[in-house]
N, C-alpha and C. Protein backbone atom coordinates (compact mmCIF):
# COMPACT_ATOMS: atom_id res chain seq x y z
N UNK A 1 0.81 -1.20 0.00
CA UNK A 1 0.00 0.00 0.00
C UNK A 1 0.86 1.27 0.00
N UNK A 2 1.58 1.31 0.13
CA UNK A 2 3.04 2.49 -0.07
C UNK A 2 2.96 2.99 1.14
N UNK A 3 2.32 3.05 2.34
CA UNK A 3 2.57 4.13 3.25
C UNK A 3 2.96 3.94 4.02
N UNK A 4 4.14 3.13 3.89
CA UNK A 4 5.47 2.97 5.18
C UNK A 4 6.53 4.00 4.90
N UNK A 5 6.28 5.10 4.57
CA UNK A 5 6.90 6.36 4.72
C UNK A 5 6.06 7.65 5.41
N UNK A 6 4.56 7.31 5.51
CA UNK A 6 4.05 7.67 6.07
C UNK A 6 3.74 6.85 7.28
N UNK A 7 4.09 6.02 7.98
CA UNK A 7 3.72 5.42 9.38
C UNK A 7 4.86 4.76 10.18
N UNK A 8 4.92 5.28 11.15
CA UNK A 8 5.44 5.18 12.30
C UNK A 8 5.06 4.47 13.33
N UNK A 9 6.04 2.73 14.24
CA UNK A 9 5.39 2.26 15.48
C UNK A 9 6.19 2.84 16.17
N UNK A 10 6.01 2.79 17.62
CA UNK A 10 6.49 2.59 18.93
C UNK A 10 6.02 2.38 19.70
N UNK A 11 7.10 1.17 20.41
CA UNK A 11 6.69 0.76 21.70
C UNK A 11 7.28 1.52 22.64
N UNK A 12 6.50 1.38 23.38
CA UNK A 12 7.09 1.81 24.55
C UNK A 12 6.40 1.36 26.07
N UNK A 13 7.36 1.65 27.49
CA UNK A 13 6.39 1.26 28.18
C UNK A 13 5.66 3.24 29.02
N UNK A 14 4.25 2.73 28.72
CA UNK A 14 3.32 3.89 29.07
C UNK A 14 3.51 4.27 30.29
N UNK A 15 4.34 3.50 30.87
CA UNK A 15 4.15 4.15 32.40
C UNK A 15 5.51 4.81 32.83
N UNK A 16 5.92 5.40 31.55
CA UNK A 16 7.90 5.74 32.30
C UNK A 16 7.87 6.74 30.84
N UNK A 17 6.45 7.15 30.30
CA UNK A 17 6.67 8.05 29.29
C UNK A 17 6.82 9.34 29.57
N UNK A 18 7.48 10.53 29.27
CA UNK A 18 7.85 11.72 29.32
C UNK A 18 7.48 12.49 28.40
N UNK A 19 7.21 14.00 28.08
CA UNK A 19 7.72 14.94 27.43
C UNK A 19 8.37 14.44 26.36
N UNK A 20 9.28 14.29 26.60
CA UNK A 20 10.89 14.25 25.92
C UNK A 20 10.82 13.28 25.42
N UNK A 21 10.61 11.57 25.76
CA UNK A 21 10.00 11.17 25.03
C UNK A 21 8.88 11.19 23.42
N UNK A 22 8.50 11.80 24.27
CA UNK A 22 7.39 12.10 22.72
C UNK A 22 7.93 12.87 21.46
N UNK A 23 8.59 14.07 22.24
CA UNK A 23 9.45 14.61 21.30
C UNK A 23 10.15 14.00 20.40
N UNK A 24 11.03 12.83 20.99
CA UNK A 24 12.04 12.41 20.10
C UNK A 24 11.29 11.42 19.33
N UNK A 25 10.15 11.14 19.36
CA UNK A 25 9.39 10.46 18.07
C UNK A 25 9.28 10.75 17.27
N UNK A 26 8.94 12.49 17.25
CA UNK A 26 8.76 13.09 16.15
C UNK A 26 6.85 13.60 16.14
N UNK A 27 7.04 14.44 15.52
CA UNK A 27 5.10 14.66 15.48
C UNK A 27 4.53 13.81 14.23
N UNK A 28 3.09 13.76 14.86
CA UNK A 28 2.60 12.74 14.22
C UNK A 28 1.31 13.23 14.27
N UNK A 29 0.53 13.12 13.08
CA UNK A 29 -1.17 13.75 12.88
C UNK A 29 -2.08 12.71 13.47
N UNK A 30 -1.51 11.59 13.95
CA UNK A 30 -2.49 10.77 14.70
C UNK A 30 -2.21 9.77 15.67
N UNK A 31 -2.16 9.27 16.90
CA UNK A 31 -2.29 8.30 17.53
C UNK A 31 -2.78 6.97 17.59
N UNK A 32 -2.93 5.78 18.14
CA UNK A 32 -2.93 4.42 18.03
C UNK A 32 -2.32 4.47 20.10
N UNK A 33 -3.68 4.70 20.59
CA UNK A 33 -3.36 4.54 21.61
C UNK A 33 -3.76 2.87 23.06
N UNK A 34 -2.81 1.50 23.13
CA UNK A 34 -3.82 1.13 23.53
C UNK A 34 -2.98 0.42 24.91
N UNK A 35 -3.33 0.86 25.93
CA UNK A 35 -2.81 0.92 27.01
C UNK A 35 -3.43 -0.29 28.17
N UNK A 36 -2.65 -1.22 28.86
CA UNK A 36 -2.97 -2.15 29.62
C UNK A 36 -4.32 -1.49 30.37
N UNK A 37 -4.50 -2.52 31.30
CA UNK A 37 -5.57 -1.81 31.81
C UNK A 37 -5.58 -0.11 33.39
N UNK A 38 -4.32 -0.38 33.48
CA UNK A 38 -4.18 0.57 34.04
C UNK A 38 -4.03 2.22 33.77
N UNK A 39 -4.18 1.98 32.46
CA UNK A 39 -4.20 3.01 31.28
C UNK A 39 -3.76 3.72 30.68
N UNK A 40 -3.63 5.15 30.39
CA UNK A 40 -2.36 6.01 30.21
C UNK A 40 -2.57 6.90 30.31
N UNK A 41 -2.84 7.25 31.87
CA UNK A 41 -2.13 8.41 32.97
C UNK A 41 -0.82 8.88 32.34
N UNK A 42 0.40 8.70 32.41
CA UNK A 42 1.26 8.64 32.08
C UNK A 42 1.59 9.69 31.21
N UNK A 43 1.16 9.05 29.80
CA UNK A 43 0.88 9.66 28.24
C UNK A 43 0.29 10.47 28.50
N UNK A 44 -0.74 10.73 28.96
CA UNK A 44 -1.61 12.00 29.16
C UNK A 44 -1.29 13.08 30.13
N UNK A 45 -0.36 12.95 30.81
CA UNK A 45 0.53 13.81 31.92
C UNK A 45 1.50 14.44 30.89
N UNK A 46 2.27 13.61 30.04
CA UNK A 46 3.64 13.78 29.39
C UNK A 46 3.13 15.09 28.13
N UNK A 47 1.84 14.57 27.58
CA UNK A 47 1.55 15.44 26.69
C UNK A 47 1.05 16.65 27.38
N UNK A 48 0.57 16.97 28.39
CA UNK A 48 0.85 17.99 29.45
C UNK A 48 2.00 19.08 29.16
N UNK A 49 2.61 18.56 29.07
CA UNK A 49 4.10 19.59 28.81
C UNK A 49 4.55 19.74 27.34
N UNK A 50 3.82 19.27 26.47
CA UNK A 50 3.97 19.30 24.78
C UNK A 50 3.41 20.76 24.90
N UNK A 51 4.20 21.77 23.51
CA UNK A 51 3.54 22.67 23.11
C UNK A 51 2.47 22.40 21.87
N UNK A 52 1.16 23.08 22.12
CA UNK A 52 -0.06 21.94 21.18
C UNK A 52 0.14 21.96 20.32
N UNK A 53 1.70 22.44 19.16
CA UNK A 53 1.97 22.19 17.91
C UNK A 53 2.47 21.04 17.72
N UNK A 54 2.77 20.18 18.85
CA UNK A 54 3.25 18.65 19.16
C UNK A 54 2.18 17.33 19.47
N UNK A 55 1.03 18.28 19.42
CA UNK A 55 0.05 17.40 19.88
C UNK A 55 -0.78 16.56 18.78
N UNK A 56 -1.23 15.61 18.34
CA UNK A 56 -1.98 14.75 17.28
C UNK A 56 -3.59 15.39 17.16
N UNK A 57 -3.51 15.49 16.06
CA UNK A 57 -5.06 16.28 15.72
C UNK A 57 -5.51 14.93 16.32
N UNK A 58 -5.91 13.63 16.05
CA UNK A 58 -6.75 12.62 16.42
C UNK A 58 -5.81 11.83 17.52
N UNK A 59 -7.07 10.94 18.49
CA UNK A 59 -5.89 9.85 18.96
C UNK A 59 -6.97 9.01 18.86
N UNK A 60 -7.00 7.31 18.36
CA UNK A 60 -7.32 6.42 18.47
C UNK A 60 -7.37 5.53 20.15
N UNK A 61 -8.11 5.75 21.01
CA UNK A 61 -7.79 5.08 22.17
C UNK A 61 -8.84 3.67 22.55
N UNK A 62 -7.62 2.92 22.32
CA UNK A 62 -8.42 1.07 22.70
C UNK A 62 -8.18 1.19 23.72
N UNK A 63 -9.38 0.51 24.80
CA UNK A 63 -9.21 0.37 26.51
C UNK A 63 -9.92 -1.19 26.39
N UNK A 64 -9.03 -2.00 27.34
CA UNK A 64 -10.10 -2.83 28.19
C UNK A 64 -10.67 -2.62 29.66
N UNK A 65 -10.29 -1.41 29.94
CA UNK A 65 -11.18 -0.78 31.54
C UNK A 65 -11.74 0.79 31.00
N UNK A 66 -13.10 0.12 30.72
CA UNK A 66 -13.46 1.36 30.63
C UNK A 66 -13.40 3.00 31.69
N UNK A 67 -13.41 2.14 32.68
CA UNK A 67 -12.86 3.01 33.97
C UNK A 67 -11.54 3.91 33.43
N UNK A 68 -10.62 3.62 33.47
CA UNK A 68 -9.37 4.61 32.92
C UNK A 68 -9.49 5.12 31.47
N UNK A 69 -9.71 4.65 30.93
CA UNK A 69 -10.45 5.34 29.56
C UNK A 69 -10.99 6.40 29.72
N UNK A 70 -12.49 6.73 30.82
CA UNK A 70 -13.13 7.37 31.55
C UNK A 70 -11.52 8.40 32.30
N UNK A 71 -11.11 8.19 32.78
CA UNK A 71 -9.91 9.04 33.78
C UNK A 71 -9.46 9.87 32.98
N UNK A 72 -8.83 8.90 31.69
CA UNK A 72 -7.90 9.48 30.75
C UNK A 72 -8.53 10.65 29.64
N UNK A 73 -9.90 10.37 29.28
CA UNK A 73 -10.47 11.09 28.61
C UNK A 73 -10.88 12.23 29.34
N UNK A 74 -11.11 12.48 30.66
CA UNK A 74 -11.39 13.66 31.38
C UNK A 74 -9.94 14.45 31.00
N UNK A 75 -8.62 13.68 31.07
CA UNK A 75 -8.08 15.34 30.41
C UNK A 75 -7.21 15.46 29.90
N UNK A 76 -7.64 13.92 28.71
CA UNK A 76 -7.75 14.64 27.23
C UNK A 76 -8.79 15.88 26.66
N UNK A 77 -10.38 15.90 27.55
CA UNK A 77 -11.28 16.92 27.04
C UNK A 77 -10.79 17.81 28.11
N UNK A 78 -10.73 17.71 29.10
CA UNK A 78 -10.90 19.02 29.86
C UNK A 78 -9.21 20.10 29.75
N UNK A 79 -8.29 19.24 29.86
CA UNK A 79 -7.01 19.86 29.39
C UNK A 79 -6.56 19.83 28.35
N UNK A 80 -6.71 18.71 27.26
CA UNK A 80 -5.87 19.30 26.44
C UNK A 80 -6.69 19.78 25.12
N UNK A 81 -8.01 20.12 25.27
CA UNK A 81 -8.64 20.56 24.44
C UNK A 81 -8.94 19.63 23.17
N UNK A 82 -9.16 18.49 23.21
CA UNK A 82 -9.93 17.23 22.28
C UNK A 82 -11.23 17.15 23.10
N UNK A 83 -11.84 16.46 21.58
CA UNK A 83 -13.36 16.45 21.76
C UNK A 83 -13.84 15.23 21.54
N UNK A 84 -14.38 14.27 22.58
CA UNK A 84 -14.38 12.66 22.17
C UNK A 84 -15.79 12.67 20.77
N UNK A 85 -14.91 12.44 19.49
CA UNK A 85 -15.53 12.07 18.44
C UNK A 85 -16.47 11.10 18.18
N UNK A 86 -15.95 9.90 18.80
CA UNK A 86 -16.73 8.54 18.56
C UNK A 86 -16.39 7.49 19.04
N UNK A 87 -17.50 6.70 20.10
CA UNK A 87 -16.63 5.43 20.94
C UNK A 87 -18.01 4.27 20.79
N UNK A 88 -17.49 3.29 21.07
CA UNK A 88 -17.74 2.02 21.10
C UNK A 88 -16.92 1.02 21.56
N UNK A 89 -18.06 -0.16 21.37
CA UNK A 89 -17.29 -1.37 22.77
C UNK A 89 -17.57 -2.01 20.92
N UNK A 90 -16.86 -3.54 21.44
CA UNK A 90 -16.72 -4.31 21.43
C UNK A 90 -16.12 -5.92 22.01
N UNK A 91 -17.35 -6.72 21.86
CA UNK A 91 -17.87 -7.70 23.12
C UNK A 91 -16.26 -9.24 22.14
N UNK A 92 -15.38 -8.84 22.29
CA UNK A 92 -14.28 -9.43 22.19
C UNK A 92 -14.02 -11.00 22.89
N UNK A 93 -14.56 -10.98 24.33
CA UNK A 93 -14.63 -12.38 25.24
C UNK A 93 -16.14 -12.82 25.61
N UNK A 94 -16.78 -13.01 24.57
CA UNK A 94 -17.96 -13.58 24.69
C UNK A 94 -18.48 -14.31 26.14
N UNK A 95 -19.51 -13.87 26.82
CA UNK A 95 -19.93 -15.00 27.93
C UNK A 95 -18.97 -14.07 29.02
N UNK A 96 -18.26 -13.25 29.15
CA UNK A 96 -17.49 -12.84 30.25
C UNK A 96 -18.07 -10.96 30.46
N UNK A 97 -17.55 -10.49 31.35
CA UNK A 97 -17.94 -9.39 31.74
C UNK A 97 -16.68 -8.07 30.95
N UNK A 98 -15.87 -9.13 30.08
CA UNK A 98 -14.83 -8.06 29.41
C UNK A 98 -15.29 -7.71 28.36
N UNK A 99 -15.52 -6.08 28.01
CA UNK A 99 -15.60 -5.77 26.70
C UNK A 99 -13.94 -4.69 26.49
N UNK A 100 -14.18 -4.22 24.80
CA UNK A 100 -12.96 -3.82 24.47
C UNK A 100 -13.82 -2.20 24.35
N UNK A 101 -12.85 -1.27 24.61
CA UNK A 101 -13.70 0.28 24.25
C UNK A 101 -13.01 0.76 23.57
N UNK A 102 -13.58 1.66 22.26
CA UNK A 102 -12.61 2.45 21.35
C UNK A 102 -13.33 3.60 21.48
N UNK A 103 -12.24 4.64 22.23
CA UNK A 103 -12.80 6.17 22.01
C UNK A 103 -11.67 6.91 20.59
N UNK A 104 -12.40 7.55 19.61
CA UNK A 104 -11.85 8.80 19.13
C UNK A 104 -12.12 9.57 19.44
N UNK A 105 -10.57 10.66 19.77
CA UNK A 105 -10.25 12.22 20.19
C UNK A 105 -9.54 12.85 19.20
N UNK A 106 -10.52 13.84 18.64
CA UNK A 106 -10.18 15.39 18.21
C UNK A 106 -10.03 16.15 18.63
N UNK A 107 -8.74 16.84 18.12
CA UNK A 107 -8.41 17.92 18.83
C UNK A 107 -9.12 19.14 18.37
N UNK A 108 -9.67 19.92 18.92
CA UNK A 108 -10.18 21.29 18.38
C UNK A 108 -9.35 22.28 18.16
N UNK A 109 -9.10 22.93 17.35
CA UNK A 109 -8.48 24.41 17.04
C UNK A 109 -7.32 24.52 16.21
């Protein structure tokens, strides 16, 4: 499909992410965010200290606790100025009480 000049992975671990970190990734117009269940506090602290010309117009965020999803999205909307676009579950472990949640965040402005 040609657009491995346009796409970028990294791993990393979410809970030891920084600022500076992010920086040295490089900017990127979108995210692929999907964080154990403890979530990504972390990531969302680190981008805290990004100037918002560093920040991803969209972020893709997969949760399996909707609970931190919930945490994390309070401030992605309330601080860093994204607007949850569009979310849904999906029932992934049939017969069990686990579903999977996908929120999209836009950034406004």
């Amino acid at each position: 499909n040609q657009l491995d000049h346009k796409t970028q992975f990294t791993q990393s671990n979410l809970f030891e992410v920084t600022a500076t970190d992010l920086n040295s990734w490089g900017k990127a117009d979108k995210w692929l965010i999907d964080p154990p269940r403890e979530g990504a506090m972390e990531i969302c602290k680190a981008m805290l200290d990004l100037p918002s010309t560093a920040l991803p117009k969209r972020i893709v965020y997969v949760s399996c606790n909707p609970k931190t999803l919930a945490r994390d999205a309070a401030i992605l909307t309330h601080e860093l100025n994204y607007t949850l676009s569009k979310a849904g579950i999906i029932n992934m472990f049939p017969h069990t009480s686990h579903i999977e949640s996908i929120a999209v965040f836009d950034r406004l402005g």
